[in-house]
C-alpha atoms as a PDB file:
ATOM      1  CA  UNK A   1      -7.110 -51.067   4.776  1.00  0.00           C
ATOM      2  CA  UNK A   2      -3.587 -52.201   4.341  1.00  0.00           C
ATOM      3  CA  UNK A   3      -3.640 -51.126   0.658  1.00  0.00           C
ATOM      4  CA  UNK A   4      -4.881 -47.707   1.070  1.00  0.00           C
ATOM      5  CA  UNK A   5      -2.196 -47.076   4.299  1.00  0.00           C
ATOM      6  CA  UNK A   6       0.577 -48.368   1.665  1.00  0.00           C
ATOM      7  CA  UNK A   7      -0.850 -46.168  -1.180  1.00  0.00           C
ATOM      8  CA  UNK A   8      -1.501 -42.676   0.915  1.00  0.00           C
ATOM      9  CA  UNK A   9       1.345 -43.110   3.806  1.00  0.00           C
ATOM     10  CA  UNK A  10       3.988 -40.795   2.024  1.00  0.00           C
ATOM     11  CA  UNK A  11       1.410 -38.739   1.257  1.00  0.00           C
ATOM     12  CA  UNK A  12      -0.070 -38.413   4.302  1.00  0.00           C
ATOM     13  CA  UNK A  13       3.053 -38.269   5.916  1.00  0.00           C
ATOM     14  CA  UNK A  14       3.911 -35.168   3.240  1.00  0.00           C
ATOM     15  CA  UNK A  15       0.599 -33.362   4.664  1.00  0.00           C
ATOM     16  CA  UNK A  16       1.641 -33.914   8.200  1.00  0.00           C
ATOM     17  CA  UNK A  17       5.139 -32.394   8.007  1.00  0.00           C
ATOM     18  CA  UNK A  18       4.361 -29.252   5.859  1.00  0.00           C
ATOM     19  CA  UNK A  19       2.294 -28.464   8.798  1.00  0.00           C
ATOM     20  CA  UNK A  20       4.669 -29.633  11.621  1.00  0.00           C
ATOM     21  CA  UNK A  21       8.122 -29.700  10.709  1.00  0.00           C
ATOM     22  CA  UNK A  22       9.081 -32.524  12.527  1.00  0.00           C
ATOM     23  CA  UNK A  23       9.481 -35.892  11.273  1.00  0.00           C
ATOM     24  CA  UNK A  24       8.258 -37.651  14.334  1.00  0.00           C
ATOM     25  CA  UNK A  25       5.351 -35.301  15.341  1.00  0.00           C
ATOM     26  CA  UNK A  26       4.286 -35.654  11.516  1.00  0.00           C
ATOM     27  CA  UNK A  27       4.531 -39.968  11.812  1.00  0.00           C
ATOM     28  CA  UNK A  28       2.248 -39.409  15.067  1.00  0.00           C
ATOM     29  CA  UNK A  29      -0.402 -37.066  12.880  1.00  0.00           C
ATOM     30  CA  UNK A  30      -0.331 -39.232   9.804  1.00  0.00           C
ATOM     31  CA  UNK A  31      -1.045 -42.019  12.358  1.00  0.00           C
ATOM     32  CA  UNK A  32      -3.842 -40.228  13.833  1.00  0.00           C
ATOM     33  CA  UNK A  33      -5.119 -39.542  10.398  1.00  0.00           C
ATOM     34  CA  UNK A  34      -5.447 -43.137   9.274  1.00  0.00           C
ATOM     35  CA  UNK A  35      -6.949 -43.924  12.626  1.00  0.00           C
ATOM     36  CA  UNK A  36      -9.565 -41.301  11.787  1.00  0.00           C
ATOM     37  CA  UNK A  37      -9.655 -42.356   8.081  1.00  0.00           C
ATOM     38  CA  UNK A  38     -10.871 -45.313   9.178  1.00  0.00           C
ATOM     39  CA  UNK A  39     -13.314 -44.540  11.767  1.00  0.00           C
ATOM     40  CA  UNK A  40     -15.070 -42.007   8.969  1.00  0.00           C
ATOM     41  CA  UNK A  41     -15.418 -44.685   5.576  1.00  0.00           C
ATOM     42  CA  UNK A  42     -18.824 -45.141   6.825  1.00  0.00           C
ATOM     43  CA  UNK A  43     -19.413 -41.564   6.148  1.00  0.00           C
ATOM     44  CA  UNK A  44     -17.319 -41.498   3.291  1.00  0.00           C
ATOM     45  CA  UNK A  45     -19.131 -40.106  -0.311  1.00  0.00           C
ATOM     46  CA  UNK A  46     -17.454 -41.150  -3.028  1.00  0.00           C
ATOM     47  CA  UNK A  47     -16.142 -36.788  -3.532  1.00  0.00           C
ATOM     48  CA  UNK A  48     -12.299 -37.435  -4.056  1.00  0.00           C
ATOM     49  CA  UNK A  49     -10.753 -39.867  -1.978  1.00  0.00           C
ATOM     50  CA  UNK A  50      -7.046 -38.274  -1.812  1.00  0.00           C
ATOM     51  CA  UNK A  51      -8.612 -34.781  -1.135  1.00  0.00           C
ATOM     52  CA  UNK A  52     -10.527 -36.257   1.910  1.00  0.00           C
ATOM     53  CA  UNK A  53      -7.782 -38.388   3.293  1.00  0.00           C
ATOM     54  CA  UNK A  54      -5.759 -34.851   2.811  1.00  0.00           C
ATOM     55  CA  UNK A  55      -8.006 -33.138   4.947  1.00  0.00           C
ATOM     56  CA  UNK A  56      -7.875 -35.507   7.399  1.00  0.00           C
ATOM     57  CA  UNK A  57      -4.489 -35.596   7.791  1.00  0.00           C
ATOM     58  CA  UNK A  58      -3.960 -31.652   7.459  1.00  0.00           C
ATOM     59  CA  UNK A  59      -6.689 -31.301  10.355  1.00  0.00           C
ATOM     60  CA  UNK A  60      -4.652 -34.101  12.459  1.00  0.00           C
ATOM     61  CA  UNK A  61      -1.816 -31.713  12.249  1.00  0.00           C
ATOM     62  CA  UNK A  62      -2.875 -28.834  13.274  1.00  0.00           C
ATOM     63  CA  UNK A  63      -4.828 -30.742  16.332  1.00  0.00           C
ATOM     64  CA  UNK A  64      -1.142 -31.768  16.909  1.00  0.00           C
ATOM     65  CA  UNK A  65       0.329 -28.239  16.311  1.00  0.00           C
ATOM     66  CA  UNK A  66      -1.918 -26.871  18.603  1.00  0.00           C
ATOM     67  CA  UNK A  67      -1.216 -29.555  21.207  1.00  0.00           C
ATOM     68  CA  UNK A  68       2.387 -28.916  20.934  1.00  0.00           C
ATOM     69  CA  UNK A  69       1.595 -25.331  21.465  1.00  0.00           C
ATOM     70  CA  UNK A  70      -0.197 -25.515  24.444  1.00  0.00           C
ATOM     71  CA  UNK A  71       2.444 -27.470  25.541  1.00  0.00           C
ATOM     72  CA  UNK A  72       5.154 -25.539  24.963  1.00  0.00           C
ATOM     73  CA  UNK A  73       3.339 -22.834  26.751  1.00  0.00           C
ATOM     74  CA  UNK A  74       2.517 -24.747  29.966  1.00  0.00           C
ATOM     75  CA  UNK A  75       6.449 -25.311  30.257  1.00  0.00           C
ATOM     76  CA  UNK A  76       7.137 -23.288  33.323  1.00  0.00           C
ATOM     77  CA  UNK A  77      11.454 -23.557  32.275  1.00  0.00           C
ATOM     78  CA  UNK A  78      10.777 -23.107  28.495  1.00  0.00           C
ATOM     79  CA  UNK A  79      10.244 -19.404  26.519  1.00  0.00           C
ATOM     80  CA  UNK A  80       6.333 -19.249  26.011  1.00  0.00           C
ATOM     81  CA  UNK A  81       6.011 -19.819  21.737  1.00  0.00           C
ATOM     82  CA  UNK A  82       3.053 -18.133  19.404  1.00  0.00           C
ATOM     83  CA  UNK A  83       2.595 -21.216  17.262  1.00  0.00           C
ATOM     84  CA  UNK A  84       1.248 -19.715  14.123  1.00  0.00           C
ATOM     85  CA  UNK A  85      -0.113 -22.585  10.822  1.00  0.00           C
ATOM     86  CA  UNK A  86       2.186 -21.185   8.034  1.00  0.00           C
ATOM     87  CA  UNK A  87      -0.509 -19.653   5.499  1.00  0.00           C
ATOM     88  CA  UNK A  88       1.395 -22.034   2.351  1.00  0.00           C
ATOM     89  CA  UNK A  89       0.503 -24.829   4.120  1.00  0.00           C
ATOM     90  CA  UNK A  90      -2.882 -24.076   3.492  1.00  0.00           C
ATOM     91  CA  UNK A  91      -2.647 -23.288  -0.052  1.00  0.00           C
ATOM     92  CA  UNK A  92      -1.359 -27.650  -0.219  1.00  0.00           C
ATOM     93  CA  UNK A  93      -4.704 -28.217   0.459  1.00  0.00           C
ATOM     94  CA  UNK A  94      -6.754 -25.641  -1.603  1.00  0.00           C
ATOM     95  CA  UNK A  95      -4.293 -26.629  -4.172  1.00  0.00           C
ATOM     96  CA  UNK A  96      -4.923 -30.311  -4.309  1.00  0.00           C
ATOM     97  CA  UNK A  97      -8.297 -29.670  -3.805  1.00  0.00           C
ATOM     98  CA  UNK A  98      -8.229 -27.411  -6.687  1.00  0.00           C
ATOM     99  CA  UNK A  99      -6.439 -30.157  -9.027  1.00  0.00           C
ATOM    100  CA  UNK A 100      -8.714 -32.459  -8.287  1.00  0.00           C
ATOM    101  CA  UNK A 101     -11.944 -30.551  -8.932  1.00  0.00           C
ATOM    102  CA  UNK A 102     -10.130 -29.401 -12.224  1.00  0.00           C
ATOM    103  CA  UNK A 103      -8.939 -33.359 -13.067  1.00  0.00           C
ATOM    104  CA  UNK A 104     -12.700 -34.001 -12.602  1.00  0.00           C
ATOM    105  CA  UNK A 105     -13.821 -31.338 -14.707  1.00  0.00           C
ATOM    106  CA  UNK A 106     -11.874 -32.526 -17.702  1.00  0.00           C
ATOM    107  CA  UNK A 107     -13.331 -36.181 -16.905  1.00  0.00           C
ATOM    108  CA  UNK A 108     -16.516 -34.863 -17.694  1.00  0.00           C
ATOM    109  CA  UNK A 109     -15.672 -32.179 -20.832  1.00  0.00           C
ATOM    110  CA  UNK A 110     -13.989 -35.281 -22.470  1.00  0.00           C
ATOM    111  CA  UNK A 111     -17.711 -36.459 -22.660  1.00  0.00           C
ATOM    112  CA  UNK A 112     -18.943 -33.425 -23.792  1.00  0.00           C
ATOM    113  CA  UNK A 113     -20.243 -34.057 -27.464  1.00  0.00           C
ATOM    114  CA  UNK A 114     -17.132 -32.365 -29.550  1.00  0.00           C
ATOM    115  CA  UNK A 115     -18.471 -29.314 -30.922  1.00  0.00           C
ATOM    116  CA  UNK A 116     -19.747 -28.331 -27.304  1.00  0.00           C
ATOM    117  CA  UNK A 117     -16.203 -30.017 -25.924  1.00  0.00           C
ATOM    118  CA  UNK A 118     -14.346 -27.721 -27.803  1.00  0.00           C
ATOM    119  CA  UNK A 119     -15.734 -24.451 -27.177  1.00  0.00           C
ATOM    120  CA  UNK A 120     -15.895 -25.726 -23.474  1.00  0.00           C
ATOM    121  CA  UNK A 121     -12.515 -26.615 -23.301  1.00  0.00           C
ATOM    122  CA  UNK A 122     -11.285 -22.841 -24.988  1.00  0.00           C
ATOM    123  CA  UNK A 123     -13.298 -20.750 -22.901  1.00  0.00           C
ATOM    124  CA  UNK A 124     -13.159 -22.014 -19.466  1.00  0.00           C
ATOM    125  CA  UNK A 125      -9.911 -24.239 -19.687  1.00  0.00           C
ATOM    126  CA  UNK A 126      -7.945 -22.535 -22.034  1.00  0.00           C
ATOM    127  CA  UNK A 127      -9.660 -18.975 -20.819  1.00  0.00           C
ATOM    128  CA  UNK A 128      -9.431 -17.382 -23.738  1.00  0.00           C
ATOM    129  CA  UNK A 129     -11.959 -14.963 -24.702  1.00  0.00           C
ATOM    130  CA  UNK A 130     -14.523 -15.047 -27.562  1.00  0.00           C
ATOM    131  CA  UNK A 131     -12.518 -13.177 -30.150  1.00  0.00           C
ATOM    132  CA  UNK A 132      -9.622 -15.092 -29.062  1.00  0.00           C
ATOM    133  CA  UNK A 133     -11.940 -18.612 -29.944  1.00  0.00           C
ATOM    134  CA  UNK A 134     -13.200 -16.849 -33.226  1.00  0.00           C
ATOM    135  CA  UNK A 135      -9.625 -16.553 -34.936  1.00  0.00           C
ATOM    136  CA  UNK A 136      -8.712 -20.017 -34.080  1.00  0.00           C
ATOM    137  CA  UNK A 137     -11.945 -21.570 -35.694  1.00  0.00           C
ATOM    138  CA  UNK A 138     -12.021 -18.705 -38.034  1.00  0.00           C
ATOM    139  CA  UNK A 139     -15.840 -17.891 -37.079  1.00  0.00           C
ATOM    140  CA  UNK A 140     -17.779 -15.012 -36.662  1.00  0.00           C
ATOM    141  CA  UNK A 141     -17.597 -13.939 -32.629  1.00  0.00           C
ATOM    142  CA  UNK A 142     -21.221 -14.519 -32.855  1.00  0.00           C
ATOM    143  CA  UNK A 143     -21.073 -17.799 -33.751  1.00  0.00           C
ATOM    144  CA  UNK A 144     -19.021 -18.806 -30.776  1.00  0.00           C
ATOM    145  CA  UNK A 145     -21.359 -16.726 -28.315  1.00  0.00           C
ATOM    146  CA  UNK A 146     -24.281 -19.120 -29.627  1.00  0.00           C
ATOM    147  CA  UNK A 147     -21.863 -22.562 -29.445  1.00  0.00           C
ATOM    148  CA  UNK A 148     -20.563 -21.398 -25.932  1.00  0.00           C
ATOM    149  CA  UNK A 149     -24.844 -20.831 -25.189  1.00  0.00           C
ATOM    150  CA  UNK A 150     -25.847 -24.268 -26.941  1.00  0.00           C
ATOM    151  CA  UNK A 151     -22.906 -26.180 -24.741  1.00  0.00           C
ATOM    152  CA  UNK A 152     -24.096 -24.528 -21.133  1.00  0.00           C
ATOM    153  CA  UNK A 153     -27.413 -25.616 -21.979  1.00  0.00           C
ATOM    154  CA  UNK A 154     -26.846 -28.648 -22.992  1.00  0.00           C
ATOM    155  CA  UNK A 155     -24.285 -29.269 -19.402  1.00  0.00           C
ATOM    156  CA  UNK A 156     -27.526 -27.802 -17.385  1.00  0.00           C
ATOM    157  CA  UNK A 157     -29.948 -30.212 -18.688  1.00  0.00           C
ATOM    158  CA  UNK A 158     -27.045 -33.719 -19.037  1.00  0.00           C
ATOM    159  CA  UNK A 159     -25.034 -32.834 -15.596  1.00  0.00           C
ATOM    160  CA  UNK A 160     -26.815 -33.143 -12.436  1.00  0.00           C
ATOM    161  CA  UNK A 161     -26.039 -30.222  -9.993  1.00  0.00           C
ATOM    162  CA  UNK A 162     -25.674 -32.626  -6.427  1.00  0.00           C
ATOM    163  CA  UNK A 163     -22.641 -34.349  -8.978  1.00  0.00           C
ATOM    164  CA  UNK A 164     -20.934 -31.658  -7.734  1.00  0.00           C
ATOM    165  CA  UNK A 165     -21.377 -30.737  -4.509  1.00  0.00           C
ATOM    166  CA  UNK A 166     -18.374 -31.787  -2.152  1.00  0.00           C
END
């Protein structure tokens, strides 16, 4: 447990304070989010450890947000504040999840057999389009249409679908 708190605090903490602004509010949440960390390894699948310890601690701060807005609110001598969740702070963790799904993607291409690796990597990671994949490998566009078939088929009947589910 010790490792993983020394591994994930900054980041953690990171999560926390994009969401709070405030250094000790954002200690408190990543607190709070190894706390919960902990209580859910039991549940815990194996999808992306980083990503799920992220969305622990980016829920933990919003619980806190929230708290500090009702708070603020209930302050009879205080101004009454519309806490709103910045929508950037969001994109951290469709972002990160995003990298990671994309880190594990090219996990799995690197084991693609190399011709379908290749026209794999081109079209979807690369994105370039058939004609594009033609010139470079100076082939007909019909030729990549039937490599860019072959290497789906051959991902639909090697990958298993429940892989990747999150």
């Amino acid at each position: 447990m010790r490792t993983l708190i020394d591994k994930y605090s900054q980041h953690v903490y990171h999560v926390a304070y994009s969401v709070l602004r405030n250094d000790q509010e954002a200690q408190d949440a990543a607190q709070e989010a190894f706390i919960q960390m902990y209580k859910s390894l039991p549940d815990y699948r194996s999808e992306g450890f980083k990503t799920w310890l992220t969305r622990i601690a980016f829920h933990k701060a919003i619980d806190a947000k929230r708290k500090l807005g009702r708070r603020t609110a209930e302050d009879p001598g205080g101004e009454e504040k519309i806490i709103n969740m910045p929508g950037r702070d969001e994109d951290v963790l469709t972002r990160l999840v995003r990298e990671e799904r994309q880190d594990k993607l090219r996990e799995r291409i690197n084991q693609l057999p190399a011709q379908h690796r290749d026209i794999i990597t081109a079209y979807y990671l690369s994105e370039k389009n058939y004609e594009q994949i033609a010139s470079d490998a100076r082939v007909a566009v019909k030729t990549v249409e039937s490599r860019l078939y072959r290497a789906r088929q051959w991902i639909r009947k090697h990958w298993k679908e429940d892989e990747w589910r999150e």
